[in-house]
N, C-alpha and C. Protein backbone atom coordinates (compact mmCIF):
# COMPACT_ATOMS: atom_id res chain seq x y z
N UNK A 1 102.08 114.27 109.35
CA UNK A 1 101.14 114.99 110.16
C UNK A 1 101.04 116.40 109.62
N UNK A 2 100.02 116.94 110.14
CA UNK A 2 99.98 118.52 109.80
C UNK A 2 99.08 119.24 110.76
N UNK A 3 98.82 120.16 110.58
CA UNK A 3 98.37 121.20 111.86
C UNK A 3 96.80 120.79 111.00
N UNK A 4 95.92 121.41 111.88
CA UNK A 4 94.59 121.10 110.92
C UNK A 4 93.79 121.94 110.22
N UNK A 5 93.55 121.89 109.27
CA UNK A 5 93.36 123.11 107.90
C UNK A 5 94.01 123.38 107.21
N UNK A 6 95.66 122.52 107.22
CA UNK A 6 96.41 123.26 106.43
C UNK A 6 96.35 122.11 105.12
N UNK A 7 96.50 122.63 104.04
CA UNK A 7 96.77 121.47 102.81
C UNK A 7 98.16 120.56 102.69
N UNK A 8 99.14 121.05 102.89
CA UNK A 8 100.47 119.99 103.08
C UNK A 8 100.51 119.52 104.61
N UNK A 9 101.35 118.56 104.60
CA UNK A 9 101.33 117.98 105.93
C UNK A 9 103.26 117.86 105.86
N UNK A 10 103.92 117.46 107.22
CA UNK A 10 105.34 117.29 107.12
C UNK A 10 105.45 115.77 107.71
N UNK A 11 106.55 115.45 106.89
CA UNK A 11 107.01 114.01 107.87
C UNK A 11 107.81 113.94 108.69
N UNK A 12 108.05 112.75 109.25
CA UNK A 12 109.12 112.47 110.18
C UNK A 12 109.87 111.03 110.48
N UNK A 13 110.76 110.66 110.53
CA UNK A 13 110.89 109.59 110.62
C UNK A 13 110.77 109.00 112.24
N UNK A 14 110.30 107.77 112.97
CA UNK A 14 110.18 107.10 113.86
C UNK A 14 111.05 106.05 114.05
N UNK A 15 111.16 105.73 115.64
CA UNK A 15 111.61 104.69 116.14
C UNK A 15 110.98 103.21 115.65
N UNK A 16 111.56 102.24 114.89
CA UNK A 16 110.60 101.27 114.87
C UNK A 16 110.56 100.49 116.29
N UNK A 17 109.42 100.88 116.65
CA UNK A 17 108.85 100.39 118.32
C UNK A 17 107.04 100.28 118.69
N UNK A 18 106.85 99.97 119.21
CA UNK A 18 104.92 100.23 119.35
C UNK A 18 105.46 101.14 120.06
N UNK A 19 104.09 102.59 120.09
CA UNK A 19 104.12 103.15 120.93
C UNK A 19 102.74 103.19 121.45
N UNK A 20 102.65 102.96 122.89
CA UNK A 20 101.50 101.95 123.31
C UNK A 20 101.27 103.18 124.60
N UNK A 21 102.19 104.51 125.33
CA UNK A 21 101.47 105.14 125.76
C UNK A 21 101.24 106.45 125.52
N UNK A 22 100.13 107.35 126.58
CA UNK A 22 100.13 108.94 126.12
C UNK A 22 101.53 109.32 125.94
N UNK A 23 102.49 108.92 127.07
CA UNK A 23 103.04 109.34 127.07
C UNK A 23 104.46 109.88 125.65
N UNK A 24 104.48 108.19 125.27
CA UNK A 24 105.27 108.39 124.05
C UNK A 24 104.57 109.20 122.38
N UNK A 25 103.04 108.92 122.79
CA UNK A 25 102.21 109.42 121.38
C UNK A 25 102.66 111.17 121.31
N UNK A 26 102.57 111.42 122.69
CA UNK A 26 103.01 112.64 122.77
C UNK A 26 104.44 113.31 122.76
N UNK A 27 105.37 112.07 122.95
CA UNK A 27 106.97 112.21 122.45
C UNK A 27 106.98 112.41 120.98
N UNK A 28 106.38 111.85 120.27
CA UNK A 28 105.97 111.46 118.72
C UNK A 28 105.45 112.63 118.26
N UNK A 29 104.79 113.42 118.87
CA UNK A 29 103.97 114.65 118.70
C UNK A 29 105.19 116.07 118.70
N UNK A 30 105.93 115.59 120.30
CA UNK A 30 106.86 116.96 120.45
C UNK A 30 108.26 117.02 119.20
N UNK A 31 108.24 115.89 118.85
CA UNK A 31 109.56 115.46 117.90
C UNK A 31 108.75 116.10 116.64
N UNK A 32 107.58 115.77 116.12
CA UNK A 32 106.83 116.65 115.09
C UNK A 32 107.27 117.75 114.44
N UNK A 33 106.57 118.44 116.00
CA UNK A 33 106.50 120.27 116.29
C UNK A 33 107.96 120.42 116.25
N UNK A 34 109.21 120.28 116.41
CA UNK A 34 110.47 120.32 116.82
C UNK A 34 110.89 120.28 115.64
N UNK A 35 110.49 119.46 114.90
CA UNK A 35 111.26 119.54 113.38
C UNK A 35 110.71 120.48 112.29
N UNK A 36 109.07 120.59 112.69
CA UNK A 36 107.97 121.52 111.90
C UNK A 36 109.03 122.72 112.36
N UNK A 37 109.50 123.38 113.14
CA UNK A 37 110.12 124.38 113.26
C UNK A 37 111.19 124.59 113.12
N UNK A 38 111.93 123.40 113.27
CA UNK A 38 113.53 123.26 112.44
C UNK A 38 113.29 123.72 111.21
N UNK A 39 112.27 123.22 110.18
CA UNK A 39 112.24 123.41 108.88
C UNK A 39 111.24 124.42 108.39
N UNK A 40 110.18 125.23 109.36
CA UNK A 40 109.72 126.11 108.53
C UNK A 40 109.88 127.73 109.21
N UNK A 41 110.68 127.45 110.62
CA UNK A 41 110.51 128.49 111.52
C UNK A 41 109.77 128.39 112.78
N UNK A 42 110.63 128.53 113.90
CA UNK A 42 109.55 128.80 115.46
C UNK A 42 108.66 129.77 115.26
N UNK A 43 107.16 129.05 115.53
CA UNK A 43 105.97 130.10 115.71
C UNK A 43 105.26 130.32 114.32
N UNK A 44 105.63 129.61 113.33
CA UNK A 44 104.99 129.74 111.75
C UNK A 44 103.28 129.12 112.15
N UNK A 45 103.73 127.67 113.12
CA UNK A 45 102.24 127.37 113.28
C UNK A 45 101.36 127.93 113.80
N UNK A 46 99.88 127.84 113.75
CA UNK A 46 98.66 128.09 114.21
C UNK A 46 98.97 126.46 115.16
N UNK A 47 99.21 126.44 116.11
CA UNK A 47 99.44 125.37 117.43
C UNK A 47 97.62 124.93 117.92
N UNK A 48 96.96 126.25 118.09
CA UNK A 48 95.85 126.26 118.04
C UNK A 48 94.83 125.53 117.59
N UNK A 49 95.09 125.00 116.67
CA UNK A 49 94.09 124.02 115.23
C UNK A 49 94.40 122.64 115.79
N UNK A 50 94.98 122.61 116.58
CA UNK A 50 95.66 121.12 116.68
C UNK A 50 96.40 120.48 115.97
N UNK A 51 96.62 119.17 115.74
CA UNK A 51 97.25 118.21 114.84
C UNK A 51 96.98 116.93 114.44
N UNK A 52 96.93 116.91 112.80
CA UNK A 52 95.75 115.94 112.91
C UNK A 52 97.40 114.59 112.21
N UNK A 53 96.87 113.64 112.24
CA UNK A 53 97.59 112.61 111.57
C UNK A 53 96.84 111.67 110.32
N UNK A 54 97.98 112.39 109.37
CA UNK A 54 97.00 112.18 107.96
C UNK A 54 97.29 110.61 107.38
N UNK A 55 98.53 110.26 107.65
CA UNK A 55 99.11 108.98 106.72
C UNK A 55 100.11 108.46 107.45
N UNK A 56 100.67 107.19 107.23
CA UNK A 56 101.87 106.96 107.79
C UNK A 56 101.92 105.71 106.23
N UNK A 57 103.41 105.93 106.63
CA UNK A 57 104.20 104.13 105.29
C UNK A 57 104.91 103.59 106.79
N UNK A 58 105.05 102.25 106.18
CA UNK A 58 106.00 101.31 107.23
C UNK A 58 106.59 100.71 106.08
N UNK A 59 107.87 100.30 106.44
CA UNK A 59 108.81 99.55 106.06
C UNK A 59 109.17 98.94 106.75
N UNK A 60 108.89 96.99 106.20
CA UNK A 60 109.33 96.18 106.88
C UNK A 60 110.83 95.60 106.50
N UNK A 61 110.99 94.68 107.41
CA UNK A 61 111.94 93.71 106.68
C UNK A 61 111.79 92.17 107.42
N UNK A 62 111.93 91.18 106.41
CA UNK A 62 111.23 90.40 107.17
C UNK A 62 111.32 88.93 106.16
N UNK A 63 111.43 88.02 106.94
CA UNK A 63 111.33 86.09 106.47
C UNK A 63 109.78 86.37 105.65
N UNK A 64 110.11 85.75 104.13
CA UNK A 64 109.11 85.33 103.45
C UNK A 64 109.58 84.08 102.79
N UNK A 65 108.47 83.02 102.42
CA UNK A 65 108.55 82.28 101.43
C UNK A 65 108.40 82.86 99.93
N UNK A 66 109.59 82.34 99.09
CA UNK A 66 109.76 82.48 97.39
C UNK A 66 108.52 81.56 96.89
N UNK A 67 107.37 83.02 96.35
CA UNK A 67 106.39 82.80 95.48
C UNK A 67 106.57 81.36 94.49
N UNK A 68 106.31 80.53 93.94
CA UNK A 68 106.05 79.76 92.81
C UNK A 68 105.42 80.18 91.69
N UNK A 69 106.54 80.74 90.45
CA UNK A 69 105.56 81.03 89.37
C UNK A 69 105.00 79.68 88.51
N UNK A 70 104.03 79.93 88.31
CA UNK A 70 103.55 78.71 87.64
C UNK A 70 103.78 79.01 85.84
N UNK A 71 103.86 77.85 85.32
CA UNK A 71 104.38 78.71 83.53
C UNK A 71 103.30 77.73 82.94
N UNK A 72 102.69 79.01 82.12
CA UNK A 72 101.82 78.59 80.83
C UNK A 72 102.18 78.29 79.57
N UNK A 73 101.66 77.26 78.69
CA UNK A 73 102.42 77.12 77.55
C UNK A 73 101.68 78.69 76.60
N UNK A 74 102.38 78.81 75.68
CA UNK A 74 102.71 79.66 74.90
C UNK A 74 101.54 79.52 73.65
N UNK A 75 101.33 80.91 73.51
CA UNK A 75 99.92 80.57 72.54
C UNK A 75 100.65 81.67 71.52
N UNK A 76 100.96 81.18 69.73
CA UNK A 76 101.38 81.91 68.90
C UNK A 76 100.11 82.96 68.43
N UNK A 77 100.57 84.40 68.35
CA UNK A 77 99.48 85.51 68.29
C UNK A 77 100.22 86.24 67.10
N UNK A 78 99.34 86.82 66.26
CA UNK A 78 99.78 87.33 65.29
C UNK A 78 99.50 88.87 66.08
N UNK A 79 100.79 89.84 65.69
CA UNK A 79 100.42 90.90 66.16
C UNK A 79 99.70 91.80 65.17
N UNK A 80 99.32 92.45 66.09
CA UNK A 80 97.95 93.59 65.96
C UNK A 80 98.32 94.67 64.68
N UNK A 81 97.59 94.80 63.48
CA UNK A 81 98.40 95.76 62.52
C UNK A 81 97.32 97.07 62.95
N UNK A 82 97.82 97.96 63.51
CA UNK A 82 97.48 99.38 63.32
C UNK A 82 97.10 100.11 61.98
């Protein structure tokens, strides 16, 4: 996330959980601001601009089926002279 106008944004790590109300989007929000100021200083932000949410990654973990590579026969290639 980042405040809005600014060019870097900061991360944070999350609960893996849905968060399904205002209430927690806005837990998610105060944990933000809380660390934005752990790490750059209370009051550095413009609070004002709001906060926009630029990106997120997830990391799963999780039951998959093992792909099947399929094998091609072999075609002799003369390599390439430069």
């Amino acid at each position: 996330m980042r405040y809005r106008r600014q060019v870097n944004y900061h991360s944070i790590g999350l609960e893996g959980k849905e968060y399904r109300s205002d209430i927690e989007v806005a837990g998610v929000v105060d944990s933000w601001i809380r660390d934005f100021e752990r790490i750059y200083g209370k009051g550095v932000a413009y609070t004002k601009a709001g906060i926009e949410l630029v990106s997120m990654d997830i990391d799963a973990i999780g039951k998959m089926t093992r792909p099947v590579l399929r094998s091609y026969p072999s075609k002799e290639r003369m390599p390439l002279k430069l």
